[in-house]
Protein backbone atom coordinates (compact mmCIF):
# COMPACT_ATOMS: atom_id res chain seq x y z
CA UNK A 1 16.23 50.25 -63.76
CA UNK A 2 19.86 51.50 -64.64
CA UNK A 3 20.76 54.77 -65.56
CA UNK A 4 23.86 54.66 -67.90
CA UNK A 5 25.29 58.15 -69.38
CA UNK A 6 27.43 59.42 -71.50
CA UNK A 7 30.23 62.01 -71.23
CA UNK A 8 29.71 65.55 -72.68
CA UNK A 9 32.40 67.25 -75.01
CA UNK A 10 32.94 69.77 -72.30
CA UNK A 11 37.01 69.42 -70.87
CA UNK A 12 35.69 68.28 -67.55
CA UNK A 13 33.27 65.23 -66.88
CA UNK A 14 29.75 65.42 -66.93
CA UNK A 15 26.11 64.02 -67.26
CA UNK A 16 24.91 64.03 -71.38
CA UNK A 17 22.16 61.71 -71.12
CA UNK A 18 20.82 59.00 -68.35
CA UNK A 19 19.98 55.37 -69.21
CA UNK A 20 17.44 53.55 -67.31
CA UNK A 21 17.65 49.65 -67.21
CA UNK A 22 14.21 48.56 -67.06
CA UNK A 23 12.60 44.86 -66.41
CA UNK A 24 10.06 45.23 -69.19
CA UNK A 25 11.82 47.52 -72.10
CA UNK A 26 8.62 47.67 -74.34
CA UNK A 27 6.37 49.17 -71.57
CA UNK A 28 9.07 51.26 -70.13
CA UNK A 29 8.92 52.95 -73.95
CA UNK A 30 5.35 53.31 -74.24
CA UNK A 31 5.40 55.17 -70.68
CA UNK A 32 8.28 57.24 -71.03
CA UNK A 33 6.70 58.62 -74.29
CA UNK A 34 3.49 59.46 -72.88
CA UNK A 35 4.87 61.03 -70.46
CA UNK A 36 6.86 63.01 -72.54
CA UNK A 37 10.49 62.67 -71.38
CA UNK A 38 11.50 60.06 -73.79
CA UNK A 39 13.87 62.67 -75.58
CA UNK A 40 15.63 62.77 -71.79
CA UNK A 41 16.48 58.87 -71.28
CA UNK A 42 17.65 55.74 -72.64
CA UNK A 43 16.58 52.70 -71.86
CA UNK A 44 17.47 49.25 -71.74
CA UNK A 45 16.49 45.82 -70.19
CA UNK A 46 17.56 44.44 -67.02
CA UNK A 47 16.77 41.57 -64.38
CA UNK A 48 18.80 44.07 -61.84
CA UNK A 49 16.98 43.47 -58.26
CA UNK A 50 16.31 45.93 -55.71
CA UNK A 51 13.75 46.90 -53.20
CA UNK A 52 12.58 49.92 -51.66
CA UNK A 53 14.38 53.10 -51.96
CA UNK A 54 16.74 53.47 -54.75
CA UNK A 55 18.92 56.14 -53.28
CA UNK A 56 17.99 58.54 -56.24
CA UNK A 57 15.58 60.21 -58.02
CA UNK A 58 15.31 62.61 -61.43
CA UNK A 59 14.19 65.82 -61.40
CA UNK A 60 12.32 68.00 -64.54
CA UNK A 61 12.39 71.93 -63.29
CA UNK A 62 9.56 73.51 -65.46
CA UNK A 63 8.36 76.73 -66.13
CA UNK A 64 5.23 77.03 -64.07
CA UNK A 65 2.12 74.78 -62.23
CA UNK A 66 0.15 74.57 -64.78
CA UNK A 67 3.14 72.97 -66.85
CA UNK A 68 3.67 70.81 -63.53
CA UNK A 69 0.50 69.27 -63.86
CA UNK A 70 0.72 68.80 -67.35
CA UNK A 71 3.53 66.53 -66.91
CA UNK A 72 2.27 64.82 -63.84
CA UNK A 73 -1.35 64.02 -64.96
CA UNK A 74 0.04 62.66 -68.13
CA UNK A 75 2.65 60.18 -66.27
CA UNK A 76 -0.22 59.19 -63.96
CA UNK A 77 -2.58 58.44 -67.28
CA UNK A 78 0.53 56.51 -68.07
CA UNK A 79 1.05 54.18 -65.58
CA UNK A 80 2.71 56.02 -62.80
CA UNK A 81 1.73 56.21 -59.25
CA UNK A 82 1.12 59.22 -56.81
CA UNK A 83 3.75 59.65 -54.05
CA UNK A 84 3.34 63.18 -53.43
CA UNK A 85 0.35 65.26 -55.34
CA UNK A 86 1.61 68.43 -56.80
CA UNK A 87 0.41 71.31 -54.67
CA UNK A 88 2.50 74.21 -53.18
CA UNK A 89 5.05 74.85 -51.05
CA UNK A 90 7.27 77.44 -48.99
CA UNK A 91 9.79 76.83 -52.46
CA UNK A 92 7.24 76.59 -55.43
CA UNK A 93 5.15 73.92 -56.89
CA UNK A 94 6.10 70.38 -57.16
CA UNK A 95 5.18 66.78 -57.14
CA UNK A 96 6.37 63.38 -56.97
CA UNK A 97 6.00 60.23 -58.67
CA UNK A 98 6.96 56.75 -59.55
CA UNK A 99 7.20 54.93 -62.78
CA UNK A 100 6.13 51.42 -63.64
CA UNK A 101 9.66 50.67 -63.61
CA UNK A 102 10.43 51.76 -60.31
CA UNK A 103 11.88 55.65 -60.70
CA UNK A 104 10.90 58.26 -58.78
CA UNK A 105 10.31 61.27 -60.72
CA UNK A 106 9.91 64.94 -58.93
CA UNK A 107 8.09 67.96 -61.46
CA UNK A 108 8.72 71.22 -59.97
CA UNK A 109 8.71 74.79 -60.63
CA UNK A 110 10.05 77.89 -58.30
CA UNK A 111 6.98 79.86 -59.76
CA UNK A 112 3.90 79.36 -57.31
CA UNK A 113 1.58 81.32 -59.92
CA UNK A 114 1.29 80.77 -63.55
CA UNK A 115 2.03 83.45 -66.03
CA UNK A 116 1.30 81.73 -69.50
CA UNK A 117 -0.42 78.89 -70.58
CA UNK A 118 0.96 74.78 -69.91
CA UNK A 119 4.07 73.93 -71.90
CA UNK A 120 5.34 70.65 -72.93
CA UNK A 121 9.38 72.14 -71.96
CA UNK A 122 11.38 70.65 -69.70
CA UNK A 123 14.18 73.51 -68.14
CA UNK A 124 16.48 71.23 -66.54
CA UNK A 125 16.91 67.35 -65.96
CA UNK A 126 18.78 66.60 -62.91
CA UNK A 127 19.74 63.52 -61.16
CA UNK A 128 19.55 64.06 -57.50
CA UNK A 129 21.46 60.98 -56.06
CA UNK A 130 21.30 60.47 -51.87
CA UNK A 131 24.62 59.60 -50.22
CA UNK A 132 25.73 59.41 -46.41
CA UNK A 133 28.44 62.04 -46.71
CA UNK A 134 27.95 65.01 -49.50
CA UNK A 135 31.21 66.86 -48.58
CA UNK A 136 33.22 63.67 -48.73
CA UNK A 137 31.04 62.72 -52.44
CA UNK A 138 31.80 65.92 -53.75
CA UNK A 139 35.35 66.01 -52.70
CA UNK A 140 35.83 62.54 -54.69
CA UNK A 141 33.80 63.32 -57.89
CA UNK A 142 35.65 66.51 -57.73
CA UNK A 143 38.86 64.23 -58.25
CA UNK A 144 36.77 62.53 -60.98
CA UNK A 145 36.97 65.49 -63.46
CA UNK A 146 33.76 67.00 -62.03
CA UNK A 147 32.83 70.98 -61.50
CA UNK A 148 30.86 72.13 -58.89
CA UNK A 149 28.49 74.73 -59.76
CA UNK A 150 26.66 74.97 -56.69
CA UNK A 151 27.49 73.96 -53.11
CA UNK A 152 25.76 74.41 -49.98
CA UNK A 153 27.53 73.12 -47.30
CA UNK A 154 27.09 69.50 -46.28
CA UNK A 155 23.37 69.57 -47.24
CA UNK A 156 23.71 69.94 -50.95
CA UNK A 157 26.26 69.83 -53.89
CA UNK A 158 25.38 70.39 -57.68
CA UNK A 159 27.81 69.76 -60.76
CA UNK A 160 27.91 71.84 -63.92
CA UNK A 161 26.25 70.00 -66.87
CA UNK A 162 28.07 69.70 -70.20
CA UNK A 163 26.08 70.36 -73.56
CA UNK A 164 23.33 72.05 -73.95
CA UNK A 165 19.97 69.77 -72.93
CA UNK A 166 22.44 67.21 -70.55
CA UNK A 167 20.97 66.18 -67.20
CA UNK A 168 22.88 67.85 -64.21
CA UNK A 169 24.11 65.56 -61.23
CA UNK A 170 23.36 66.68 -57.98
CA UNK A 171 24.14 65.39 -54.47
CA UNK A 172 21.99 65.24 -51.69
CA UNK A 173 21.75 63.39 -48.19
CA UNK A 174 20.21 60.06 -48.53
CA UNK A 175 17.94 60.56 -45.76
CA UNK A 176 16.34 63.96 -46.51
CA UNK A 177 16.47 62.56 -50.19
CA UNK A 178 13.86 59.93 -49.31
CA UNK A 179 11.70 62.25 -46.73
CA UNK A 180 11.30 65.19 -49.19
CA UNK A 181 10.25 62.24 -52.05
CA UNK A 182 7.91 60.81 -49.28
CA UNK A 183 9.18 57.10 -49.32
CA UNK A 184 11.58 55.12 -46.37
CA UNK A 185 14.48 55.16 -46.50
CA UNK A 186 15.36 51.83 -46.32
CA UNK A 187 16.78 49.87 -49.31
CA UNK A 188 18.17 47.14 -50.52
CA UNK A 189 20.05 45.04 -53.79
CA UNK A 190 20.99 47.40 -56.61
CA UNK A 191 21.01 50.89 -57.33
CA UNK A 192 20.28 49.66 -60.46
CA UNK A 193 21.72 52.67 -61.66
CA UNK A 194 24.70 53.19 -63.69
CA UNK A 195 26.41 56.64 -64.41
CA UNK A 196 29.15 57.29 -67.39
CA UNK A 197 31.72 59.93 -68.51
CA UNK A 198 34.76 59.04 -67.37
CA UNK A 199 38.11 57.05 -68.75
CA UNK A 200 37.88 54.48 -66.26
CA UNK A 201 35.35 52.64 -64.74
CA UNK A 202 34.43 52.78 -60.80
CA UNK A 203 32.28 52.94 -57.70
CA UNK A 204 31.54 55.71 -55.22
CA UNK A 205 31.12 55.14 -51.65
CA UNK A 206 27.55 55.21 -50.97
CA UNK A 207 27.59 52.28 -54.53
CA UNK A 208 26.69 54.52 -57.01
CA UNK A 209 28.49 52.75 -60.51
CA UNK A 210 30.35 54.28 -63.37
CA UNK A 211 30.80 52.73 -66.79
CA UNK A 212 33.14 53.98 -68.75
CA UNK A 213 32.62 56.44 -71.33
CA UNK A 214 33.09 53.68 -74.57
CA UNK A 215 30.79 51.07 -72.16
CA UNK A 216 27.49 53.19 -72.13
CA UNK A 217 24.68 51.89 -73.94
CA UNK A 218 22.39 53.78 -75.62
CA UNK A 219 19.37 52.14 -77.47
């Protein structure tokens, strides 16, 4: 499972659309639509290996916990499996879960009450990749082209997204990543996860791959 994305047509670099490289493309379709983030992600097949923790997961911020479980209850009729059941917390409402192909997925919402009924809208998309060093990351995507939008520290960076409806790149330690998904942290093989927008292709510190802008794929 890759995640390949495109530049926006902002000045500075950023995060238009993920792409997910997936062992079995046909199933990965059928989930992703019933599941209803299909219009958020790309997808195409890969024999990539890895095994336990990815280093990453992707985010949907929604409007409320009734629009949480929406979401979650119809990736679970879908094929996905329970790492965290959504329930409250000292921040909101969230929960966490993996895909067939492997992604973790985390549906939150900063509202611990609902105020309308369940919607089908998704706020914000964001990639939350896990790295050893966020000060250092941010400092070198910085020199990338990116713009920080929010930074907290050494705990947590976030970039500003380009177009409207892009997913936002976020950076967050790799070992809190895995704790607050509930998995190990342990991993190993690839990310299988590839991120685009820039001129020139390269590689991060903690392995995190960029393609090119011209190299992304989208189906």
């Amino acid at each position: 499972m890759v995640m390949a994305t495109t530049a926006s047509t902002a000045a500075h670099t950023s995060l238009a659309s993920v792409t997910l490289e997936v062992a079995d493309l046909e199933a990965a379709r059928r989930f992703y639509r019933a599941f209803g983030v299909d219009t958020h992600v790309r997808l195409r097949a890969s024999e990539a290996h890895s095994t336990g923790f990815r280093g990453f997961t992707l985010a949907l911020t929604v409007s409320g916990p009734a629009t949480v479980d929406s979401f979650f209850g119809a990736a679970v009729d879908a094929g996905a499996t329970v790492l965290k059941p959504a329930a409250k917390s000292l921040w909101g409402y969230s929960g966490v879960l993996q895909a067939p192909d492997g992604t973790i997925w985390k549906i939150a919402t900063s509202a611990k009450k609902d105020t309308g009924p369940a919607t089908r809208e998704i706020d914000q998309v964001v990639l939350l990749i896990g790295v050893e060093d966020v000060k250092a990351t941010k400092q070198f995507y910085v020199g990338q082209g990116l713009v920080v939008a929010k930074s907290f520290g050494g705990k947590y960076t976030e970039f500003a997204p380009g177009q409207s409806g892009s997913v936002t790149l976020a950076l967050y330690k790799r070992r809190a990543l895995a704790k607050d998904l509930g998995v190990p942290v342990e991993g190993t093989g690839s990310h299988r996860i590839v991120l685009g927008g820039t001129a020139d292709a390269f590689t991060d510190s903690d392995g995190f791959a960029w393609e090119a802008t011209d190299q992304s794929y989208a189906e």
